[in-house]
C-alpha atoms as a PDB file:
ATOM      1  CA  UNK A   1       0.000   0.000   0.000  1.00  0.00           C
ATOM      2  CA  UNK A   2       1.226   3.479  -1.008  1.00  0.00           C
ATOM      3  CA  UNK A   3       1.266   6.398   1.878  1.00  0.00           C
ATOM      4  CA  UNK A   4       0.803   9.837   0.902  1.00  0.00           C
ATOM      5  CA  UNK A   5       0.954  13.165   2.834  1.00  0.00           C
ATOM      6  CA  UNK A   6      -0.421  16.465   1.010  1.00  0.00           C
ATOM      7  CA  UNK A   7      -0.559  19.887   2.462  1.00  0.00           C
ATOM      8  CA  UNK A   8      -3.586  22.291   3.583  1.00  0.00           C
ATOM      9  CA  UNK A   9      -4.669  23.861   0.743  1.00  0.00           C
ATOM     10  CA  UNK A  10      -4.338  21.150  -1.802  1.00  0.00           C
ATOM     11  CA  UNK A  11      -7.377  18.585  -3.155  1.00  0.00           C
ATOM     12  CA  UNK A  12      -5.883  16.034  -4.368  1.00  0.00           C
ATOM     13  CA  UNK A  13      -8.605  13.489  -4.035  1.00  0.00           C
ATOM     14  CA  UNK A  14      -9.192  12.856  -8.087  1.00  0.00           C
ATOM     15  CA  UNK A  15      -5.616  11.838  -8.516  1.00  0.00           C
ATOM     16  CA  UNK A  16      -6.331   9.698  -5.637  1.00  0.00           C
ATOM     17  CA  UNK A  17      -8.993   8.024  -6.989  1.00  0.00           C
ATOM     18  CA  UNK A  18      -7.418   7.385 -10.649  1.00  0.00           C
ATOM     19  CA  UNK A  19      -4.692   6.035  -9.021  1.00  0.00           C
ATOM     20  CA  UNK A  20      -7.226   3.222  -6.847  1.00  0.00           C
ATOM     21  CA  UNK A  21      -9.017   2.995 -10.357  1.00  0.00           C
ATOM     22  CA  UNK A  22      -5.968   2.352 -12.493  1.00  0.00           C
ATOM     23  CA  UNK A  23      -3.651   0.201 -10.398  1.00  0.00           C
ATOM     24  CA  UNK A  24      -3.035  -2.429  -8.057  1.00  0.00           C
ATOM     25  CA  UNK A  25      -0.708  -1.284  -5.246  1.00  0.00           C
ATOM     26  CA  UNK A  26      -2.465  -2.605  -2.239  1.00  0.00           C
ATOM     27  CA  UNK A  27      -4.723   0.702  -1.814  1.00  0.00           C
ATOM     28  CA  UNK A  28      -3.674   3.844  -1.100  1.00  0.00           C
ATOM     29  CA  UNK A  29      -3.498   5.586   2.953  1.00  0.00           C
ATOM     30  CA  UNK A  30      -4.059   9.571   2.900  1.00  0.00           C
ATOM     31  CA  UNK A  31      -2.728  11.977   5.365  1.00  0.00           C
ATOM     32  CA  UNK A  32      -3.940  15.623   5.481  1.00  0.00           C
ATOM     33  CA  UNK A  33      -1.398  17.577   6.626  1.00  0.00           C
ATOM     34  CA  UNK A  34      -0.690  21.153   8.247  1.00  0.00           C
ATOM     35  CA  UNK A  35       2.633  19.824   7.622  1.00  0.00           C
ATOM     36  CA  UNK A  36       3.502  17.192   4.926  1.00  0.00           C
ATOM     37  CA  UNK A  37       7.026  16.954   4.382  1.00  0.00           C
ATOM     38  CA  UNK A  38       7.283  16.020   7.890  1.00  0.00           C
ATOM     39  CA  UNK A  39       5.099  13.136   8.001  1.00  0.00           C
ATOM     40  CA  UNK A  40       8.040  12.495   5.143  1.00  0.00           C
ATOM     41  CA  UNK A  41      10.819  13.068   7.036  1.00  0.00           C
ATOM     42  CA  UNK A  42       9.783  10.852   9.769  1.00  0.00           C
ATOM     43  CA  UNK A  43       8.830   8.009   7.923  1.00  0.00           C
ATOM     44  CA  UNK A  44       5.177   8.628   8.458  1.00  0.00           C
ATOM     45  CA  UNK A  45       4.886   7.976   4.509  1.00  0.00           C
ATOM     46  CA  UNK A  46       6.201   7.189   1.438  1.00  0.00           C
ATOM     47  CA  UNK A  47       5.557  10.097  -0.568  1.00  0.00           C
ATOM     48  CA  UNK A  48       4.721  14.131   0.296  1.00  0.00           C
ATOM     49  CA  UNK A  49       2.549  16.589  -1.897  1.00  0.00           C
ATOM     50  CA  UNK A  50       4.077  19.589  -0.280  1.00  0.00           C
ATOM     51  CA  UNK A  51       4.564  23.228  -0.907  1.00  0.00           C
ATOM     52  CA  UNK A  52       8.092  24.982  -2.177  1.00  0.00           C
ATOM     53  CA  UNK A  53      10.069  26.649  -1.069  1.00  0.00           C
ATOM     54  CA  UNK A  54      11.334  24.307   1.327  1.00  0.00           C
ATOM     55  CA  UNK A  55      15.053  24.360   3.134  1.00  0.00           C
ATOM     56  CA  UNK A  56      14.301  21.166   4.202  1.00  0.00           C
ATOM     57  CA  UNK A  57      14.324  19.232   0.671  1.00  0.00           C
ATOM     58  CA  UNK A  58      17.257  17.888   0.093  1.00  0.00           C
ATOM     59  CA  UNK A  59      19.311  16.613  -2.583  1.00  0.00           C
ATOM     60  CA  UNK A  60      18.612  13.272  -1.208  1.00  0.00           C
ATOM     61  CA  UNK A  61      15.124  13.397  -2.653  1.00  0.00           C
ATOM     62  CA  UNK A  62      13.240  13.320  -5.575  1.00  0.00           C
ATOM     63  CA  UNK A  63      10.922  16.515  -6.496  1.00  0.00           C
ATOM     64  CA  UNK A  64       8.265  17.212  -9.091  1.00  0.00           C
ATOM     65  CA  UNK A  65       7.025  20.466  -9.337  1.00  0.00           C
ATOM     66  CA  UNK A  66       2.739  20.404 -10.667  1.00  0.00           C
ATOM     67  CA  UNK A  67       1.662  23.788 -10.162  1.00  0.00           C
ATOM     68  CA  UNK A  68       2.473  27.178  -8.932  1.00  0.00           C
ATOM     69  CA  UNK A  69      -0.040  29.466  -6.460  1.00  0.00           C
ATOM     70  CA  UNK A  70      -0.761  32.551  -6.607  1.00  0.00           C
ATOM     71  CA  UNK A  71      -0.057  34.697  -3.372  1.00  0.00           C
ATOM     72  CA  UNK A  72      -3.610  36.401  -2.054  1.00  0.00           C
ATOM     73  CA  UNK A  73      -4.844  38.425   0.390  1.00  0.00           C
ATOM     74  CA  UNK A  74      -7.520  38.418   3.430  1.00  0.00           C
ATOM     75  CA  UNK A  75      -9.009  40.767   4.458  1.00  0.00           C
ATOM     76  CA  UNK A  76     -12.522  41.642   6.459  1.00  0.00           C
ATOM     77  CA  UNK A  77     -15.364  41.136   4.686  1.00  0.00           C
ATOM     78  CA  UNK A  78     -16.634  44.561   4.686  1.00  0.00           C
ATOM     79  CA  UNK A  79     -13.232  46.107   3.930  1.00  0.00           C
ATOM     80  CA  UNK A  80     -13.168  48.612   1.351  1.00  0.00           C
ATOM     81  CA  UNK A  81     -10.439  46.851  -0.613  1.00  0.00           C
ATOM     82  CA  UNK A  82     -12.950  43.849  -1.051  1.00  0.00           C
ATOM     83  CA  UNK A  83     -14.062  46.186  -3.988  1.00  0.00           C
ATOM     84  CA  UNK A  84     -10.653  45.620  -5.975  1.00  0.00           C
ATOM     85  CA  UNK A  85      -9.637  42.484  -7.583  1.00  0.00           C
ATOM     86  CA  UNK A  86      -6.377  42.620  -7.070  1.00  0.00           C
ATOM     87  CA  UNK A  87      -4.596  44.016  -4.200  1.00  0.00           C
ATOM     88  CA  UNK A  88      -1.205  45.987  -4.330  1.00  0.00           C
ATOM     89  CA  UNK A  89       1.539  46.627  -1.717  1.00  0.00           C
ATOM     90  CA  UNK A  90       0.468  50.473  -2.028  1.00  0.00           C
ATOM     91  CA  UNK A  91      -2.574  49.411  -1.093  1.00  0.00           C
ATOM     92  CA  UNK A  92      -2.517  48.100   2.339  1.00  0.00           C
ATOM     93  CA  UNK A  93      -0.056  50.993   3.577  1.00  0.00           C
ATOM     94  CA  UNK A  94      -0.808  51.378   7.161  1.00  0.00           C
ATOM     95  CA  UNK A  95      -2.624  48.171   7.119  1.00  0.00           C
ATOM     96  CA  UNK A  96      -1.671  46.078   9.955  1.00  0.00           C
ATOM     97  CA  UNK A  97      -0.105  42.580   8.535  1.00  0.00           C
ATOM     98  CA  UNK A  98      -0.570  39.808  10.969  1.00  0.00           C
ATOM     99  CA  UNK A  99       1.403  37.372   9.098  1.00  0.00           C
ATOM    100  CA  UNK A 100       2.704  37.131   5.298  1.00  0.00           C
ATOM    101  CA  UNK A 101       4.501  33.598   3.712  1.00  0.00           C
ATOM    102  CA  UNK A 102       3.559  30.256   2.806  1.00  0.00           C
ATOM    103  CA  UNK A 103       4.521  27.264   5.310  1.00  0.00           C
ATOM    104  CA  UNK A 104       3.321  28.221   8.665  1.00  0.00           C
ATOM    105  CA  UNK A 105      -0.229  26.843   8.503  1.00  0.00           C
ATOM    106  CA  UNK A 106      -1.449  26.688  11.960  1.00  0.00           C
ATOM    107  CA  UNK A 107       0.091  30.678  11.764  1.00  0.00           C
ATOM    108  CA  UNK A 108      -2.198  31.280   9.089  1.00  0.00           C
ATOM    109  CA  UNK A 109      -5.094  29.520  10.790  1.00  0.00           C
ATOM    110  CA  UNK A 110      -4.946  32.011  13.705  1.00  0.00           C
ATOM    111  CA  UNK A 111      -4.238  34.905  12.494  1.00  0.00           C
ATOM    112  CA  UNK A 112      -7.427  34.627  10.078  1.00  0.00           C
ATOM    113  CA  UNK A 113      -9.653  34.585  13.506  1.00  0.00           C
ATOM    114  CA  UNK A 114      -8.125  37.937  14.045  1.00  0.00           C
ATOM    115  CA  UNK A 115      -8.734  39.330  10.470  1.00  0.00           C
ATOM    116  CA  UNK A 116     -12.401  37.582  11.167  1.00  0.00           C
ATOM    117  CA  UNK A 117     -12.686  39.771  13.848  1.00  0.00           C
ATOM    118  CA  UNK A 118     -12.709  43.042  11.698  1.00  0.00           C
ATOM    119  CA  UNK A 119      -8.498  43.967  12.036  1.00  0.00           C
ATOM    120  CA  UNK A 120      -6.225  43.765   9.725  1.00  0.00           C
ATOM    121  CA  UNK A 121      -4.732  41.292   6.588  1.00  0.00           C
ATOM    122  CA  UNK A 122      -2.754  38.237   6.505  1.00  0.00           C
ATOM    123  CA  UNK A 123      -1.002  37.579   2.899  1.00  0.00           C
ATOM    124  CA  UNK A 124      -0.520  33.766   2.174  1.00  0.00           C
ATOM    125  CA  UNK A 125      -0.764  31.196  -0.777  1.00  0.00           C
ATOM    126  CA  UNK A 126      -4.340  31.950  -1.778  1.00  0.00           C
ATOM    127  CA  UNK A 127      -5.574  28.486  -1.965  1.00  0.00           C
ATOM    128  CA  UNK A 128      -4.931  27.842   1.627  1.00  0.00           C
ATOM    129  CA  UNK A 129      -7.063  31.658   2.346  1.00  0.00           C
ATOM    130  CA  UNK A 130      -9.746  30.054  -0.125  1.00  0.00           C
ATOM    131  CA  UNK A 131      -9.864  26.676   2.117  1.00  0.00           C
ATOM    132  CA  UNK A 132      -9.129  28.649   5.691  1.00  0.00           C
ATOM    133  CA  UNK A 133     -11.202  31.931   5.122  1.00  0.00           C
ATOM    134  CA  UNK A 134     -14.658  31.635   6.773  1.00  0.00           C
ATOM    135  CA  UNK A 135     -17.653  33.836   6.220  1.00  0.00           C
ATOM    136  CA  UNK A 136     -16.605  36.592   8.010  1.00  0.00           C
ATOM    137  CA  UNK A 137     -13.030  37.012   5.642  1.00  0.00           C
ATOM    138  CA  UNK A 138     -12.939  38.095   1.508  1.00  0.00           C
ATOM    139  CA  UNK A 139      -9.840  37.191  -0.378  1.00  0.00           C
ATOM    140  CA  UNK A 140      -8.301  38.779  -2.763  1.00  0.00           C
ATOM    141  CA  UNK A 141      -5.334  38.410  -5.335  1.00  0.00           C
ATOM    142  CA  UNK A 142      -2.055  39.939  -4.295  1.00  0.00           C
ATOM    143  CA  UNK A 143       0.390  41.520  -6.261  1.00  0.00           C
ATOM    144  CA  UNK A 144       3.817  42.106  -5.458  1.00  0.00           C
ATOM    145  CA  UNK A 145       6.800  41.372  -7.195  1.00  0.00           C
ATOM    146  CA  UNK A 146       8.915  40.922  -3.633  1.00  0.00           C
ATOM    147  CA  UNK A 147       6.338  38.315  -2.829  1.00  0.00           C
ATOM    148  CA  UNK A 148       6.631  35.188  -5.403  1.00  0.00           C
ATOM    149  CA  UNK A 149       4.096  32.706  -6.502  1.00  0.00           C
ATOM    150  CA  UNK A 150       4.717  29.296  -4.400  1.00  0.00           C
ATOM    151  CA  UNK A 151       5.022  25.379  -6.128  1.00  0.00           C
ATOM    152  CA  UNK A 152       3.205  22.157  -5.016  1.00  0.00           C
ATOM    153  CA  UNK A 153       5.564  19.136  -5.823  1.00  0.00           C
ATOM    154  CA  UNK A 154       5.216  15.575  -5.389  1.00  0.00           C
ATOM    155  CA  UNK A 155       8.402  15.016  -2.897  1.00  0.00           C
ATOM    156  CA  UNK A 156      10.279  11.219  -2.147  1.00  0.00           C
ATOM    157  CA  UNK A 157      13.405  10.154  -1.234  1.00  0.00           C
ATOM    158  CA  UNK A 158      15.445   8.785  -3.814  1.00  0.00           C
ATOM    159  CA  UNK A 159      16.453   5.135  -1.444  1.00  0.00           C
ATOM    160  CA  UNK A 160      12.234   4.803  -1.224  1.00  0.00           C
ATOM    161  CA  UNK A 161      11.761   4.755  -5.304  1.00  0.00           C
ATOM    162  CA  UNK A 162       9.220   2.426  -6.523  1.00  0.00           C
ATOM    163  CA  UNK A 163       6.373   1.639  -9.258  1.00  0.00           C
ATOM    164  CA  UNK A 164       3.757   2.519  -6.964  1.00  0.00           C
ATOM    165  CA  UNK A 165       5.626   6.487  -6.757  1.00  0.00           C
ATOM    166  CA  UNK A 166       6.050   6.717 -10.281  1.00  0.00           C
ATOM    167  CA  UNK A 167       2.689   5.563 -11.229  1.00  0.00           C
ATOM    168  CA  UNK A 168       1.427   8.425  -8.830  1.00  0.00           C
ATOM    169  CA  UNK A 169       3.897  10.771 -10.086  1.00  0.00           C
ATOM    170  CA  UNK A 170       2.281   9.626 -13.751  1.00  0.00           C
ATOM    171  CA  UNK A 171      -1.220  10.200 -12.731  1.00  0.00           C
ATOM    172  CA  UNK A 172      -0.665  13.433 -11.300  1.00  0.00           C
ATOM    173  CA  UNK A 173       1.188  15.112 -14.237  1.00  0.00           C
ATOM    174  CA  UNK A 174      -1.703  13.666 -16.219  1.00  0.00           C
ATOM    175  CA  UNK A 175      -0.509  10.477 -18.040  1.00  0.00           C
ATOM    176  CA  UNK A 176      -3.141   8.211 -19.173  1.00  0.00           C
ATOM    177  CA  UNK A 177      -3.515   4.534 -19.207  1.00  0.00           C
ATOM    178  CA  UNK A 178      -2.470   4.198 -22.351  1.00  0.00           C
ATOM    179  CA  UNK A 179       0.581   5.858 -21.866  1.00  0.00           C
ATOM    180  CA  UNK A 180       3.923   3.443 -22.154  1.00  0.00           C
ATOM    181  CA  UNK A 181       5.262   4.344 -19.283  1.00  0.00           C
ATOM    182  CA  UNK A 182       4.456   3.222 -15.987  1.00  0.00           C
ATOM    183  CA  UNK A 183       4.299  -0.914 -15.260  1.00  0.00           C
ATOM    184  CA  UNK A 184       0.455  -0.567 -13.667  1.00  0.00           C
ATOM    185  CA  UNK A 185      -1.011   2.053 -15.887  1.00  0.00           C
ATOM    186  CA  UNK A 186      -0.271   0.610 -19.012  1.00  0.00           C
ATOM    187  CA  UNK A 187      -1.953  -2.525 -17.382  1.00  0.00           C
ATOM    188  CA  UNK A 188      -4.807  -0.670 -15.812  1.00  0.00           C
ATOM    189  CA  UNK A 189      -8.453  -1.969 -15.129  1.00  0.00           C
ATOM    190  CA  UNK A 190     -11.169  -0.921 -17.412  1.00  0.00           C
ATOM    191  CA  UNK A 191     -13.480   1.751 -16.816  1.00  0.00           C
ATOM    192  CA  UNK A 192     -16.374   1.876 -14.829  1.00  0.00           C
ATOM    193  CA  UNK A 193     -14.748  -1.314 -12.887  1.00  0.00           C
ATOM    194  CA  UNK A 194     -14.857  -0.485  -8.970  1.00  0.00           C
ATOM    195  CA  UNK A 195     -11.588   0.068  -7.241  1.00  0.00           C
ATOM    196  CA  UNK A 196      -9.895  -3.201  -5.379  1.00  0.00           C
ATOM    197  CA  UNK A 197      -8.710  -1.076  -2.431  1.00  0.00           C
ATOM    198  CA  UNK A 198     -10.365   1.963  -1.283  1.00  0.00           C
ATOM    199  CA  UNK A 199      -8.489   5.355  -0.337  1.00  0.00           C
ATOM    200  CA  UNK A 200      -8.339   6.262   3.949  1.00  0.00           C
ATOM    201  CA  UNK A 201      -7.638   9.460   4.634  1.00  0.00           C
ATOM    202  CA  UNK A 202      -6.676  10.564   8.126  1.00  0.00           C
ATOM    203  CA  UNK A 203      -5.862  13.970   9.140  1.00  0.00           C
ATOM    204  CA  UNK A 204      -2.474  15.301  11.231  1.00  0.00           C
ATOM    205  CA  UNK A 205      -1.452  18.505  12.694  1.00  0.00           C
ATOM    206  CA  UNK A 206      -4.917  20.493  11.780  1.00  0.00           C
ATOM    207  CA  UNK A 207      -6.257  22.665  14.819  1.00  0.00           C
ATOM    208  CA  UNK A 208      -9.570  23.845  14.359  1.00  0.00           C
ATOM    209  CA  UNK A 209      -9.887  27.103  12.994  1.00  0.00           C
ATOM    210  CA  UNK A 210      -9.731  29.731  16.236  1.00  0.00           C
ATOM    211  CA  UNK A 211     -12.974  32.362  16.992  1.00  0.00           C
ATOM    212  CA  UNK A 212     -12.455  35.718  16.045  1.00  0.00           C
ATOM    213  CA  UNK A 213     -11.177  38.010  18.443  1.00  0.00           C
ATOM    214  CA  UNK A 214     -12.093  41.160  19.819  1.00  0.00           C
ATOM    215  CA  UNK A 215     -10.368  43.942  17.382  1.00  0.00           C
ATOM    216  CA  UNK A 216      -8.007  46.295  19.387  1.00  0.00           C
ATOM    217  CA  UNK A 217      -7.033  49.770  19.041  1.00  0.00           C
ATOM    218  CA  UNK A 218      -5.104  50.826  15.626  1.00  0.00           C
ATOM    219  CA  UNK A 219      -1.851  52.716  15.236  1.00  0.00           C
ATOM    220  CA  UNK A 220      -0.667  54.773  12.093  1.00  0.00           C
ATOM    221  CA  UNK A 221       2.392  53.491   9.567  1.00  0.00           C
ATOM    222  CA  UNK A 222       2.543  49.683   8.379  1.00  0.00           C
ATOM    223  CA  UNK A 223       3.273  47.242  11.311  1.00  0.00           C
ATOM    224  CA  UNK A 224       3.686  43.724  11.159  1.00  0.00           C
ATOM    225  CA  UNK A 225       3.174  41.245  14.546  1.00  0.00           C
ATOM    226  CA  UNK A 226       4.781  38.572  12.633  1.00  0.00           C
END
């Protein structure tokens, strides 16, 4: 059975179930994540769909990069920058930035409940603000050329190769079953036929998302609590 951990922000399920569908690996075990490489690095699982940068990738391992994300925004709901698509730097002068970067989940997680509350921004990988953001927080596209787009890669280490990892890798950068390459897809069951082994998902390091807090008092000039 192949083990994979993916990162907040990611939905990953249809590769999942292609992979299920289309080979015979013994079934597949899921980990949600706040942190997927390190279910990686402790031998948690065999494979990690995580997000780059990363210092701790090494040259020890294999990557693949998929896609890239676009950096966004959050903001209050009834913020007057809600009106803009896209939001600038220039724009959120004297805003107050509770947090800006990509790999600090649980970070992200509570500083929203403060932007939930009505006071100021946190700046992030949007898909994690789409999947994190409750009813109470808009986001927005951010632009910024200081502030690049991150990847999500398929990450392994190079000693823990196998067919099951490369037919994964295969499925997820959209190779077929008819493709030549790969020893299960080329063999893979036909369609319609039900899966042999089902997926389980479990889920490690998520907190639940915190209650918005009281907003405090706000200063002048651009300040930044993290």
């Amino acid at each position: 059975m192949l083990s994979l951990s993916f990162i907040t922000g990611t939905e990953p399920d249809k590769w999942f179930r292609r992979f299920t569908d289309r080979t015979d690996h013994g079934g597949l075990r899921t980990v949600a994540s706040d942190d997927a490489l390190a279910q990686l690095l402790s031998g948690d699982v065999d494979v990690a769909l995580v997000r780059l940068p990363d210092a701790r990738v090494t040259d020890e391992m294999h990557v693949v990069r998929l896609y890239d994300e676009q950096p966004g925004i959050a903001l209050p709901v009834d913020h007057t920058l809600t009106l803009l698509e896209q939001v600038g730097e220039t724009d959120i002068v004297g805003e107050l930035i509770h947090y800006q970067g990509s790999s600090d989940i649980p970070a992200i997680r509570e500083h929203l409940g403060v932007v939930a509350a009505g006071v100021g921004v946190v700046i992030a990988p949007r898909p994690v603000l789409k999947l994190l953001s409750g009813k109470k927080i808009a986001h927005r596209e951010y632009r910024n050329p200081t502030y690049p787009p991150t990847t999500i890669a398929l990450v392994w280490r190079k000693t823990d190769d196998s067919e099951a990892i490369q037919d994964f890798v295969g499925i997820a950068k959209g190779r077929t079953p008819q493709s030549t390459r790969g020893s299960q897809l080329a063999n893979a069951k036909p369609a319609g036929q039900p899966a042999r082994k089902s997926v389980k998902t479990t889920t490690k390091n998520r907190a639940k998302k915190p209650a918005g807090r009281k907003p405090g008092r706000r200063r002048g000039g651009p300040r930044r609590s993290r």
